[in-house]
Protein backbone atom coordinates (compact mmCIF):
# COMPACT_ATOMS: atom_id res chain seq x y z
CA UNK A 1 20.44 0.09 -19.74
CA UNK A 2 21.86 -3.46 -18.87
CA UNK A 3 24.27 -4.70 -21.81
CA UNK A 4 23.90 -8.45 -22.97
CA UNK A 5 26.71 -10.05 -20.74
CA UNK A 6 24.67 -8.56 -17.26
CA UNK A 7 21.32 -9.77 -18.22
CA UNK A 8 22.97 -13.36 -19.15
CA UNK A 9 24.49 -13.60 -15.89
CA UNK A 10 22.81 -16.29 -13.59
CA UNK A 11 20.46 -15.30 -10.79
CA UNK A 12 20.77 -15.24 -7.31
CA UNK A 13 20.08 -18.59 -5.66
CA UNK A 14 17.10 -17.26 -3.83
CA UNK A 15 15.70 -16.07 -7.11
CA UNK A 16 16.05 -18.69 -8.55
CA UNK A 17 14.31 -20.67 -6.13
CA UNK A 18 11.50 -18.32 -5.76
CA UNK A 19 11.18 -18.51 -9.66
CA UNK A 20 10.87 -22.30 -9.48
CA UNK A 21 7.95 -21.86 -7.39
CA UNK A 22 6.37 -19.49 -9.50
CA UNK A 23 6.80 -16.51 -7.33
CA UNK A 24 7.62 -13.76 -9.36
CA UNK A 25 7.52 -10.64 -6.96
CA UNK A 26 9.56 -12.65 -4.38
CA UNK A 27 12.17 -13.19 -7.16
CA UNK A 28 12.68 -9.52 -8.32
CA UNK A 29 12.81 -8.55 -4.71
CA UNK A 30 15.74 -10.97 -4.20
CA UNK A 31 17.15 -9.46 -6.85
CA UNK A 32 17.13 -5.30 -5.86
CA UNK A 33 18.30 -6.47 -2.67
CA UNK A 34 21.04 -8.48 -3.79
CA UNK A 35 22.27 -6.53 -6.71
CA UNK A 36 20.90 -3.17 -5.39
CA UNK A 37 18.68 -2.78 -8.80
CA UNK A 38 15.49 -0.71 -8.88
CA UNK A 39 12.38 -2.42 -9.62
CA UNK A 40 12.19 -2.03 -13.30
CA UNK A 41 15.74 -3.31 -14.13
CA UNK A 42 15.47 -6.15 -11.77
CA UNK A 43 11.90 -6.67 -13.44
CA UNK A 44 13.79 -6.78 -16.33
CA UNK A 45 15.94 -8.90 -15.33
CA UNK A 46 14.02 -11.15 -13.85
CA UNK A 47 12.05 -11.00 -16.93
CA UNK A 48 15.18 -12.19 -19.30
CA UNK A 49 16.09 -14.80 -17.15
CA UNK A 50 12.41 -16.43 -17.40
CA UNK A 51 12.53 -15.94 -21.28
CA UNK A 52 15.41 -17.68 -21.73
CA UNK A 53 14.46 -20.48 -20.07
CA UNK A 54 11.35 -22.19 -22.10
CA UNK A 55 10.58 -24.96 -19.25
CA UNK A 56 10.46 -22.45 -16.42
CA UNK A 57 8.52 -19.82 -18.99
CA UNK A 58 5.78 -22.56 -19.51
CA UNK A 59 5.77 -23.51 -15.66
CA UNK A 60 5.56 -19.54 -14.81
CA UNK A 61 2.38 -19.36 -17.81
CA UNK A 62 0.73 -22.54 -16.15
CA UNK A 63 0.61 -21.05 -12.69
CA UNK A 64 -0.76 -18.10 -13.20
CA UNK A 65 -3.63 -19.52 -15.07
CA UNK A 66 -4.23 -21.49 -12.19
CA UNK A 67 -4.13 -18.63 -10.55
CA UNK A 68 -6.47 -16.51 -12.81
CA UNK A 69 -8.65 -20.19 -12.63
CA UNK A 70 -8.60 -19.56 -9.11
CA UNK A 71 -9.86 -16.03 -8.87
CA UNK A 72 -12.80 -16.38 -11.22
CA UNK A 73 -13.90 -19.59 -9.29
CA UNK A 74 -14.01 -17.49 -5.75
CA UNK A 75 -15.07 -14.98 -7.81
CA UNK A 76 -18.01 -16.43 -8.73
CA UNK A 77 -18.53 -18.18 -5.48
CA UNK A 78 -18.74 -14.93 -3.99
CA UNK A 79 -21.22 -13.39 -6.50
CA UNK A 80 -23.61 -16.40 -5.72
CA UNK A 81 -23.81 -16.03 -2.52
CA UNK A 82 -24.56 -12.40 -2.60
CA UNK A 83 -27.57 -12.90 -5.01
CA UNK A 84 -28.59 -15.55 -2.48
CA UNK A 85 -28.63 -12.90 0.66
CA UNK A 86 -30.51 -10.51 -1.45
CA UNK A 87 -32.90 -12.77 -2.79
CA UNK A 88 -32.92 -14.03 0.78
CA UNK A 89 -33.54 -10.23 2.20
CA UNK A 90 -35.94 -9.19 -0.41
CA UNK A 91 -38.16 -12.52 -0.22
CA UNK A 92 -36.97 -14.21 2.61
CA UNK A 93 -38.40 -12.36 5.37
């Protein structure tokens, strides 16, 4: 396990960036390559880095309930329009 003074290092830059975009798997696979971590502790470390940060925590939180917003809309779309073909192959014909 990581001590204190490794997890409070800064990230690297491309991390970071992917992190400010809300792109969380991009970011821990910036950091295995760069610090040749496997994917928990660079999960982990990812992880850390977001927590101590509370603006970049709340931006991560908002974008994946877009996200999630997202999914149950298409979701839903999709479900519609299958009730419509099978209304429209059971009745339509």
């Amino acid at each position: 396990m990581q001590d204190e003074s490794e997890e409070e290092r800064p990230l690297p830059a491309a991390a970071a960036a992917a992190l400010s975009t809300g792109r969380m798997v991009e970011a821990i696979k910036y950091v295995r390559e760069a610090e040749g971590l496997g994917l928990m502790e660079a999960k982990q470390r990812v992880d850390a880095y977001v927590a101590r940060d509370p603006v970049l925590k709340a931006q991560i939180a908002d974008q994946q309930a877009q996200m999630k917003r997202r999914f149950v809309k298409w979701a839903l779309f999709i479900d519609v329009l299958l009730v419509i073909a099978a209304i429209w192959y059971f009745y339509g014909r």
